[in-house]
PDB file of N, CA and C in Angstrom:
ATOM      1  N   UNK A   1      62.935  11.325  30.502  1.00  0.00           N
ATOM      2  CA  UNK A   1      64.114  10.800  29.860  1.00  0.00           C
ATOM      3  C   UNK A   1      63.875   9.329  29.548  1.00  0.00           C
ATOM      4  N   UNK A   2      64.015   9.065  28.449  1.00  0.00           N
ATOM      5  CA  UNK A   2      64.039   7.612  27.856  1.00  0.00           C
ATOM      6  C   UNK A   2      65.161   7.213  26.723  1.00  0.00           C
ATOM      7  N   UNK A   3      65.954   5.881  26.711  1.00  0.00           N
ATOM      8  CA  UNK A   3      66.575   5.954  25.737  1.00  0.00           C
ATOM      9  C   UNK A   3      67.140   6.899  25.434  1.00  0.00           C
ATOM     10  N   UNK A   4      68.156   7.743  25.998  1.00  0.00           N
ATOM     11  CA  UNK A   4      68.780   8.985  25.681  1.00  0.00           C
ATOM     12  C   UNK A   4      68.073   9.764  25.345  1.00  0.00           C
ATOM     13  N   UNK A   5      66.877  10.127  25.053  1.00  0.00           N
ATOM     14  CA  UNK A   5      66.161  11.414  24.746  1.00  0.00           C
ATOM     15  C   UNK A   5      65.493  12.028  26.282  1.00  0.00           C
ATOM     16  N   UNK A   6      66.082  13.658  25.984  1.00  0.00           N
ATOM     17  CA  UNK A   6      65.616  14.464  26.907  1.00  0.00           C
ATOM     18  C   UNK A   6      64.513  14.731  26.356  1.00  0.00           C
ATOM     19  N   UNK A   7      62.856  14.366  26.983  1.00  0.00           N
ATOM     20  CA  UNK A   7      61.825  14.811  26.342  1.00  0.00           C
ATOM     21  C   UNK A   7      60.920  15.931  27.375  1.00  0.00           C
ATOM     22  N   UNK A   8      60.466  16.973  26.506  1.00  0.00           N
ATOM     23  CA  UNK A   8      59.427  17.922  26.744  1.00  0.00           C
ATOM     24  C   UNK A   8      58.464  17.711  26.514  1.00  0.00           C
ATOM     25  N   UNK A   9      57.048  17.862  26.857  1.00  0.00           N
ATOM     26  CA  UNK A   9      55.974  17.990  26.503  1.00  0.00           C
ATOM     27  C   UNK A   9      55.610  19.540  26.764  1.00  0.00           C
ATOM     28  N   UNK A  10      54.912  20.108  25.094  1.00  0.00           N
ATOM     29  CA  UNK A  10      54.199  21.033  25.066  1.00  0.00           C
ATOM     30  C   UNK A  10      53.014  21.251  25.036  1.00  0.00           C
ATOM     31  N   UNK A  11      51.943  21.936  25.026  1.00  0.00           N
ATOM     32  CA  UNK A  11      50.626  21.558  24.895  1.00  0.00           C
ATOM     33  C   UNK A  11      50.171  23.087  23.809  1.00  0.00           C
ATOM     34  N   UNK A  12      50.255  23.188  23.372  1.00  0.00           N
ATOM     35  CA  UNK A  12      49.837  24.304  22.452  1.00  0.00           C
ATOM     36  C   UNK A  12      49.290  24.327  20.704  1.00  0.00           C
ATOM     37  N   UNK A  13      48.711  25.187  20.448  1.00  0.00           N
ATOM     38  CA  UNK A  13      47.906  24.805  18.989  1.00  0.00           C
ATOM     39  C   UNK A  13      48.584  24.977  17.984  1.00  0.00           C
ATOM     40  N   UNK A  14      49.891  25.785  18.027  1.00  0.00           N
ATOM     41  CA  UNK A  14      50.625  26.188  16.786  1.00  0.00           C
ATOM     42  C   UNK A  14      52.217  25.564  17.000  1.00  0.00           C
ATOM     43  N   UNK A  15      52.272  24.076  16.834  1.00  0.00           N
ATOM     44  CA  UNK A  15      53.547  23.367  17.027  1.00  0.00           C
ATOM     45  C   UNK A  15      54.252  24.104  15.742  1.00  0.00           C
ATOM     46  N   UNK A  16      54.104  24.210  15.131  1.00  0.00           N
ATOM     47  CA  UNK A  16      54.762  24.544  13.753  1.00  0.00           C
ATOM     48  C   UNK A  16      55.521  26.084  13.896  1.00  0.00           C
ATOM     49  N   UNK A  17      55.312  26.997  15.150  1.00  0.00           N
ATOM     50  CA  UNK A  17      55.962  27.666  15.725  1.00  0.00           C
ATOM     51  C   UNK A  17      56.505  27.454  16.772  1.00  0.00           C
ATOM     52  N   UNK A  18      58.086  27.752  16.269  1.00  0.00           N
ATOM     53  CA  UNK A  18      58.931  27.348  17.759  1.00  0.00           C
ATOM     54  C   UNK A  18      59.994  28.150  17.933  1.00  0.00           C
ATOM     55  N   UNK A  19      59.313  28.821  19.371  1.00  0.00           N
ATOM     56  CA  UNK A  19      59.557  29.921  19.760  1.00  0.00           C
ATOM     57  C   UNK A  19      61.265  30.084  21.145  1.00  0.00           C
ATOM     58  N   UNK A  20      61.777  31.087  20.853  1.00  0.00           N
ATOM     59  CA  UNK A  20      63.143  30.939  21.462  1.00  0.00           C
ATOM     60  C   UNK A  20      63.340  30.472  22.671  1.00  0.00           C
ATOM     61  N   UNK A  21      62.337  30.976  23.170  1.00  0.00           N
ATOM     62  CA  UNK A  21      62.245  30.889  25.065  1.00  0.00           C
ATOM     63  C   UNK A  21      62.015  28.921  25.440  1.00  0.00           C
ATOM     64  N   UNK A  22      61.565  28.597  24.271  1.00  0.00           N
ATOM     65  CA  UNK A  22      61.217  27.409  24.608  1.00  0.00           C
ATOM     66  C   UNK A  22      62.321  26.554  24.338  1.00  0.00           C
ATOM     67  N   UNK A  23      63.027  27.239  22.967  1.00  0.00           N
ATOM     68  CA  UNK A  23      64.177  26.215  22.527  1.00  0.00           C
ATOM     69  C   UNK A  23      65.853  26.844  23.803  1.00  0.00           C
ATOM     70  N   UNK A  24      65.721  27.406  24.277  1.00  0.00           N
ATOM     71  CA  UNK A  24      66.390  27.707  25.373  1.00  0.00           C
ATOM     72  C   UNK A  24      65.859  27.111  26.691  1.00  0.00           C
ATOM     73  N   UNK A  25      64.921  26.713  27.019  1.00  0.00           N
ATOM     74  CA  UNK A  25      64.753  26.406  28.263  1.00  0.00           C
ATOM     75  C   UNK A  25      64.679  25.031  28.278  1.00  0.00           C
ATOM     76  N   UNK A  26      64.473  24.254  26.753  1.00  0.00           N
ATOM     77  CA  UNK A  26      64.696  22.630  26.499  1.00  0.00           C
ATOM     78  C   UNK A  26      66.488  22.403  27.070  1.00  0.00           C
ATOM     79  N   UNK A  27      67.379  23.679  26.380  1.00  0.00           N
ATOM     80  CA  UNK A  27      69.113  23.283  26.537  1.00  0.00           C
ATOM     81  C   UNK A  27      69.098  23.603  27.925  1.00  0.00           C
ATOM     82  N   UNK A  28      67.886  24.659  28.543  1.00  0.00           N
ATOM     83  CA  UNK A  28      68.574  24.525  29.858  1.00  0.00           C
ATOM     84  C   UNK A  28      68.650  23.228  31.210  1.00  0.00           C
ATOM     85  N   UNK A  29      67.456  22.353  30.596  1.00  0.00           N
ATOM     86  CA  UNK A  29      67.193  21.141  31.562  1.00  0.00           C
ATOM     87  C   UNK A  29      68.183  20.551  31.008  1.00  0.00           C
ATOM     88  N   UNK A  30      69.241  20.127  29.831  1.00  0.00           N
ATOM     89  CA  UNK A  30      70.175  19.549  29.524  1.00  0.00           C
ATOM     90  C   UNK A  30      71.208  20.128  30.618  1.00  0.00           C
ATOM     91  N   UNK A  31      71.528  21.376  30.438  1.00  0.00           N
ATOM     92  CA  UNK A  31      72.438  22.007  31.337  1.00  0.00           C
ATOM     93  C   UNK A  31      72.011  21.633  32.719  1.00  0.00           C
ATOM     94  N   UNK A  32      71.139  21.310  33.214  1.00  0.00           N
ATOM     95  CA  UNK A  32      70.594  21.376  34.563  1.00  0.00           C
ATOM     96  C   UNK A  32      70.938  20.162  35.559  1.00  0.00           C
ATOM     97  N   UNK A  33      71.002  19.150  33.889  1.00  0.00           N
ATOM     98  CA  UNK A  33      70.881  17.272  34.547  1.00  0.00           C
ATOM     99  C   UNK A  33      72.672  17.242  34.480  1.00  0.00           C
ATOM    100  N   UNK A  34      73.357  16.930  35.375  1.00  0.00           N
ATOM    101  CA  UNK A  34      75.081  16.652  35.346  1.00  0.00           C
ATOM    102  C   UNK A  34      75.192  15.651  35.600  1.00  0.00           C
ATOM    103  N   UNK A  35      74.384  14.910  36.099  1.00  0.00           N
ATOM    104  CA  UNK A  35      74.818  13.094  36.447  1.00  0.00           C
ATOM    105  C   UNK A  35      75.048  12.022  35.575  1.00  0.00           C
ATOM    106  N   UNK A  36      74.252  12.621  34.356  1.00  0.00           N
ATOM    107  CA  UNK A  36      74.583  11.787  33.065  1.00  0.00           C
ATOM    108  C   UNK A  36      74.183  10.451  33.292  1.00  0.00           C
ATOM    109  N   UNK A  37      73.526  10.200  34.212  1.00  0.00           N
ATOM    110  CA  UNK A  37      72.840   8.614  34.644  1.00  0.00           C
ATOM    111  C   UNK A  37      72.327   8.362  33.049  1.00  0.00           C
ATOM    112  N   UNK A  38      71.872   8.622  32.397  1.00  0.00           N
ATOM    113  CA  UNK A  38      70.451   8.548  31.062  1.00  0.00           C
ATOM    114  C   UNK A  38      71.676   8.907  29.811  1.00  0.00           C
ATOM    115  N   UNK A  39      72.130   8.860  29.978  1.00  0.00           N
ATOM    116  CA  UNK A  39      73.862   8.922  28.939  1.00  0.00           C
ATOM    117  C   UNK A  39      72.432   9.977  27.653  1.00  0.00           C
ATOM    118  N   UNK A  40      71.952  11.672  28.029  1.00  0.00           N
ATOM    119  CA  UNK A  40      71.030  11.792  26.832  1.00  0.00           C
ATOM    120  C   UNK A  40      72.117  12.191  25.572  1.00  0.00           C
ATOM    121  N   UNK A  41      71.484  11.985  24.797  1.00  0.00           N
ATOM    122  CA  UNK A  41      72.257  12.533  23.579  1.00  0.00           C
ATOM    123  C   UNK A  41      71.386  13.011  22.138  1.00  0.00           C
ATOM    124  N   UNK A  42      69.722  13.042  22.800  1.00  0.00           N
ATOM    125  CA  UNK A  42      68.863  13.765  21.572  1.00  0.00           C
ATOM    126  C   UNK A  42      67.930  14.292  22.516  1.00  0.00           C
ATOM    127  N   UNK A  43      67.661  15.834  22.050  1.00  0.00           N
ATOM    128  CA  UNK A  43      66.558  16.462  22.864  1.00  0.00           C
ATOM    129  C   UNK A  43      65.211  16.033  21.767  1.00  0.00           C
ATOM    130  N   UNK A  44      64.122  16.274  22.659  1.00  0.00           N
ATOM    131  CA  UNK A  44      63.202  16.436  21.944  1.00  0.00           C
ATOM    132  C   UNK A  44      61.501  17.011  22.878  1.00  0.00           C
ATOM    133  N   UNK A  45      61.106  17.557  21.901  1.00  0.00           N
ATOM    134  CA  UNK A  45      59.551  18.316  22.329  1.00  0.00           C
ATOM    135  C   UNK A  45      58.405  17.280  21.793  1.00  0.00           C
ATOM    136  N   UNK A  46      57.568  17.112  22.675  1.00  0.00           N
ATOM    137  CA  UNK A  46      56.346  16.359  22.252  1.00  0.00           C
ATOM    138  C   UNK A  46      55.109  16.897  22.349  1.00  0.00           C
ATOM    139  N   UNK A  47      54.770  17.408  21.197  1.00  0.00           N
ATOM    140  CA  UNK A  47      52.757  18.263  21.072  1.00  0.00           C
ATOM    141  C   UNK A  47      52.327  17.735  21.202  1.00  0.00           C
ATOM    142  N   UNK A  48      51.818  17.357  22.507  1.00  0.00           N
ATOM    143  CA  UNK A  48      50.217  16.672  22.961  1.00  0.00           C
ATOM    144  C   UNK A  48      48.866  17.077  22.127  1.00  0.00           C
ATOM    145  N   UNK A  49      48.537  18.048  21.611  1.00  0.00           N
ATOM    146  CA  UNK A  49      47.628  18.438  20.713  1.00  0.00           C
ATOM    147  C   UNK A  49      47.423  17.887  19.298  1.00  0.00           C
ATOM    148  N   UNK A  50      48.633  18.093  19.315  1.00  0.00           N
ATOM    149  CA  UNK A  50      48.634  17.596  17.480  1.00  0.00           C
ATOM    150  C   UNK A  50      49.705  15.982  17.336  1.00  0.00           C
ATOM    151  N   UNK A  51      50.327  15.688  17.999  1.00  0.00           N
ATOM    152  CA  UNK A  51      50.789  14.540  18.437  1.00  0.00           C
ATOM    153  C   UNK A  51      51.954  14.303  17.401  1.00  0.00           C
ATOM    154  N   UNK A  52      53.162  15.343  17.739  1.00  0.00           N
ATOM    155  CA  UNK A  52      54.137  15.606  16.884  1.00  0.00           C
ATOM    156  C   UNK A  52      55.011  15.664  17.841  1.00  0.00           C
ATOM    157  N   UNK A  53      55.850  14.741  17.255  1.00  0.00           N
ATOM    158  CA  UNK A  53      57.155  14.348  17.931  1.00  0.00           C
ATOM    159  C   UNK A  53      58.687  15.318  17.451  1.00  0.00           C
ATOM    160  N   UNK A  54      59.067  16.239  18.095  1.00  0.00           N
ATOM    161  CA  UNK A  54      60.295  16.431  17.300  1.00  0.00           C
ATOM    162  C   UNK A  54      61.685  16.589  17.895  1.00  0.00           C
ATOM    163  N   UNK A  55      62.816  16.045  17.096  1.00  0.00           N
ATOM    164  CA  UNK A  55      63.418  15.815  18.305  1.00  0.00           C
ATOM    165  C   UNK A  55      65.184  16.054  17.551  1.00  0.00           C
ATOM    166  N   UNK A  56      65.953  16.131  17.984  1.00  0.00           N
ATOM    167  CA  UNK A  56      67.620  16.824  17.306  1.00  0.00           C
ATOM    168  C   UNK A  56      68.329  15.999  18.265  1.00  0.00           C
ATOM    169  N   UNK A  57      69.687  15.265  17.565  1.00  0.00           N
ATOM    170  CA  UNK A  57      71.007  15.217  18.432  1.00  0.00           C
ATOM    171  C   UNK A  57      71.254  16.700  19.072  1.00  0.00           C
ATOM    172  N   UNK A  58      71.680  15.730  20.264  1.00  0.00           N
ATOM    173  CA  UNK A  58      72.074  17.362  21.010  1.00  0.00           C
ATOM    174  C   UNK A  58      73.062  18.616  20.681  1.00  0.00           C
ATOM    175  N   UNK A  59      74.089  17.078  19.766  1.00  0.00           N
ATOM    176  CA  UNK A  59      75.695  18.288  19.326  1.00  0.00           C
ATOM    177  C   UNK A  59      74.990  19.153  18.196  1.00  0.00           C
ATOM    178  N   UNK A  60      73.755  18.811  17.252  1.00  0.00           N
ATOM    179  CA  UNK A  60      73.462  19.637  16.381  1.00  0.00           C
ATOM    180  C   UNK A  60      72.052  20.517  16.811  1.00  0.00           C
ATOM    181  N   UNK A  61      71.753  20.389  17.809  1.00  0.00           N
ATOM    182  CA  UNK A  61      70.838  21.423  18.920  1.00  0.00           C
ATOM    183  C   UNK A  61      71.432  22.301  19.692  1.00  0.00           C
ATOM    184  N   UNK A  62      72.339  22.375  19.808  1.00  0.00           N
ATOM    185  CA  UNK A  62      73.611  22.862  20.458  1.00  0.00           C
ATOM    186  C   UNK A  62      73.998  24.131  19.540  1.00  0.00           C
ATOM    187  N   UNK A  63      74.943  23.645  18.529  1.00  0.00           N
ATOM    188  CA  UNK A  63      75.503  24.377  17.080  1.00  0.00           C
ATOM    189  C   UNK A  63      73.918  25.218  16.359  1.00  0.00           C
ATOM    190  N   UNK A  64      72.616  24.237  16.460  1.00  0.00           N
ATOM    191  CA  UNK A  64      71.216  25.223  15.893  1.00  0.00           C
ATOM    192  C   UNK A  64      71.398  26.604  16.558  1.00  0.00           C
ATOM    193  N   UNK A  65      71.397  26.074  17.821  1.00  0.00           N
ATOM    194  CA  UNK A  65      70.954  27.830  18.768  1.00  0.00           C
ATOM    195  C   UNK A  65      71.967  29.137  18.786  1.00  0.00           C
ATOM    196  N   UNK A  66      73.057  28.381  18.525  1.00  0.00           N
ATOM    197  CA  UNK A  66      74.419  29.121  18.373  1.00  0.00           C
ATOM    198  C   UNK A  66      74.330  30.178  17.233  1.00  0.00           C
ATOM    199  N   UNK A  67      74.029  29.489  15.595  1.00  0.00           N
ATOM    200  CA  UNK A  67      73.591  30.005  14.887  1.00  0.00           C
ATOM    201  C   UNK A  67      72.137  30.817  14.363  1.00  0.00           C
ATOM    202  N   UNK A  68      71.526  30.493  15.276  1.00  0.00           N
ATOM    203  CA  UNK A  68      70.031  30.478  14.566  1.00  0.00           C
ATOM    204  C   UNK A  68      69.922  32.490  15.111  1.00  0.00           C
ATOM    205  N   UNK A  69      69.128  32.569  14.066  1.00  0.00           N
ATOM    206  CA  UNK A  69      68.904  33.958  13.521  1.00  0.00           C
ATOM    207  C   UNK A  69      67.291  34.358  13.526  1.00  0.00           C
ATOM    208  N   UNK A  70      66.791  35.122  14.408  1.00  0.00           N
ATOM    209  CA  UNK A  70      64.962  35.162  13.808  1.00  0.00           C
ATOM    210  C   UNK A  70      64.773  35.977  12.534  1.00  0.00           C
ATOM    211  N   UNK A  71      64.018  34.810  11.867  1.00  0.00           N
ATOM    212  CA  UNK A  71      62.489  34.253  12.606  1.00  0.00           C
ATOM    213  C   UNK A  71      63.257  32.656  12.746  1.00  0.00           C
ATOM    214  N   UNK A  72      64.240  32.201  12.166  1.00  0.00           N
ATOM    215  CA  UNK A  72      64.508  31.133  12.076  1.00  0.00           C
ATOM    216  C   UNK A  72      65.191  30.386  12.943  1.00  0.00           C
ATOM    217  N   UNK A  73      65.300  29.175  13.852  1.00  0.00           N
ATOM    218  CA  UNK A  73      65.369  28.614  14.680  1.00  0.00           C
ATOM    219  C   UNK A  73      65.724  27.112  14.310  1.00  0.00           C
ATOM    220  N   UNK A  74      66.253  26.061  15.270  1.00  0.00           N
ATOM    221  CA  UNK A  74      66.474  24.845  14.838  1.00  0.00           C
ATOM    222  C   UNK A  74      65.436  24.186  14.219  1.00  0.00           C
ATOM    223  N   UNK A  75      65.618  23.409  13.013  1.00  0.00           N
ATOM    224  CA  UNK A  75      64.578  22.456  12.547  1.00  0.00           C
ATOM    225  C   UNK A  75      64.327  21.188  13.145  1.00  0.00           C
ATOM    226  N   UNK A  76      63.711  20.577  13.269  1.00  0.00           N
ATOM    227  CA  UNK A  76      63.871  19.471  14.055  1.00  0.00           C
ATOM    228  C   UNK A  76      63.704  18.284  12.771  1.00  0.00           C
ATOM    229  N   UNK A  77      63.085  17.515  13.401  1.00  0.00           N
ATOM    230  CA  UNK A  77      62.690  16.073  12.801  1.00  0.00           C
ATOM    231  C   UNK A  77      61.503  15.724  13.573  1.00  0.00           C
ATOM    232  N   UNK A  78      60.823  15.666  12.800  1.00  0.00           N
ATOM    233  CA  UNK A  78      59.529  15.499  13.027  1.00  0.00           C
ATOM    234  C   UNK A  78      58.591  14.616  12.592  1.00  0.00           C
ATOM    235  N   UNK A  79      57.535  13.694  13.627  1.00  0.00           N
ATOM    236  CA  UNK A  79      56.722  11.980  12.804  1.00  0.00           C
ATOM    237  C   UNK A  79      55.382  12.135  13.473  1.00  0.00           C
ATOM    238  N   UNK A  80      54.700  12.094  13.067  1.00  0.00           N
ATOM    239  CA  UNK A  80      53.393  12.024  13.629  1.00  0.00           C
ATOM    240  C   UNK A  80      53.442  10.557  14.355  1.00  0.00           C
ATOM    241  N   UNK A  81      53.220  10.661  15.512  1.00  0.00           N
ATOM    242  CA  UNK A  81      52.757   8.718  16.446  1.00  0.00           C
ATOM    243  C   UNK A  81      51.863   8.388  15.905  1.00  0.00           C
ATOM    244  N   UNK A  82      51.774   7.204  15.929  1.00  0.00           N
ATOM    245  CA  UNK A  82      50.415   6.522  15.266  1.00  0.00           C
ATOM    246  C   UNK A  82      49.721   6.609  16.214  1.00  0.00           C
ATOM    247  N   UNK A  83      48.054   6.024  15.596  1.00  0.00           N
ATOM    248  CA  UNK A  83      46.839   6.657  16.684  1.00  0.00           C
ATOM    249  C   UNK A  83      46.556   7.940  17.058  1.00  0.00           C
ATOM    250  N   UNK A  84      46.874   9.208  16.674  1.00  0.00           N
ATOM    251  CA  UNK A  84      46.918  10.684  16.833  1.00  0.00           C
ATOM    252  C   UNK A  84      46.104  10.866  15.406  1.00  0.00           C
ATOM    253  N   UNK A  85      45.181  11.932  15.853  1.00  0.00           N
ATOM    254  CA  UNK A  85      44.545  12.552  14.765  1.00  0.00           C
ATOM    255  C   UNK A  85      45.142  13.928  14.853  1.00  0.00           C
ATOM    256  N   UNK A  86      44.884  14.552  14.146  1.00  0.00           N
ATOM    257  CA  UNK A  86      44.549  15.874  13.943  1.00  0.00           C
ATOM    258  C   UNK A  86      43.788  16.991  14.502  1.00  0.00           C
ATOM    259  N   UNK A  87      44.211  17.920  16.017  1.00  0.00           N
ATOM    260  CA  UNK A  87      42.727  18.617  16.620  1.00  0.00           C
ATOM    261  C   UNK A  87      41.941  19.206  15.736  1.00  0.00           C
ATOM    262  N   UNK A  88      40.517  19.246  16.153  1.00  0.00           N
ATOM    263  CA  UNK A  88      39.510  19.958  15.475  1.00  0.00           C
ATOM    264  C   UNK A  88      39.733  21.159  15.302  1.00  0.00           C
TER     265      UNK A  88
END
């Protein structure tokens, strides 16, 4: 947790798939933390592999999962960090 963001790290080769179990178990550490010390108010996943940041207000990560339909799932927002290449 930093700056209001609840952050994940994933480690996997296909960030560009994002799969339910994962976008449920990101809302469940939201659900999990009640102390609200870190006032969060944006989740977000971080690909260590490909070095992709992506990350949603929570009220519209919230309303994503509510709606979301497969194959389709919340979109995020997404920036490559500087200094990150591309894996081989």
């Amino acid at each position: 947790m930093v700056d209001g963001l609840l952050l994940d790290f994933k480690s996997t080769r296909h960030p560009h798939v994002f799969r339910k179990d994962v976008a449920w178990q990101l809302l469940g550490y939201l659900l999990l933390y009640t102390r609200d010390r870190f006032r969060i108010d944006t989740l977000g996943l971080y690909f260590t592999r490909s070095g992709v940041l992506a990350t949603w207000p929570v009220e519209e990560y919230v309303d994503l999962l509510g709606a979301c339909r497969p194959p389709r799932c919340p979109r995020p927002t997404t920036r490559r960090l500087p200094g990150r290449r591309r894996p081989v």
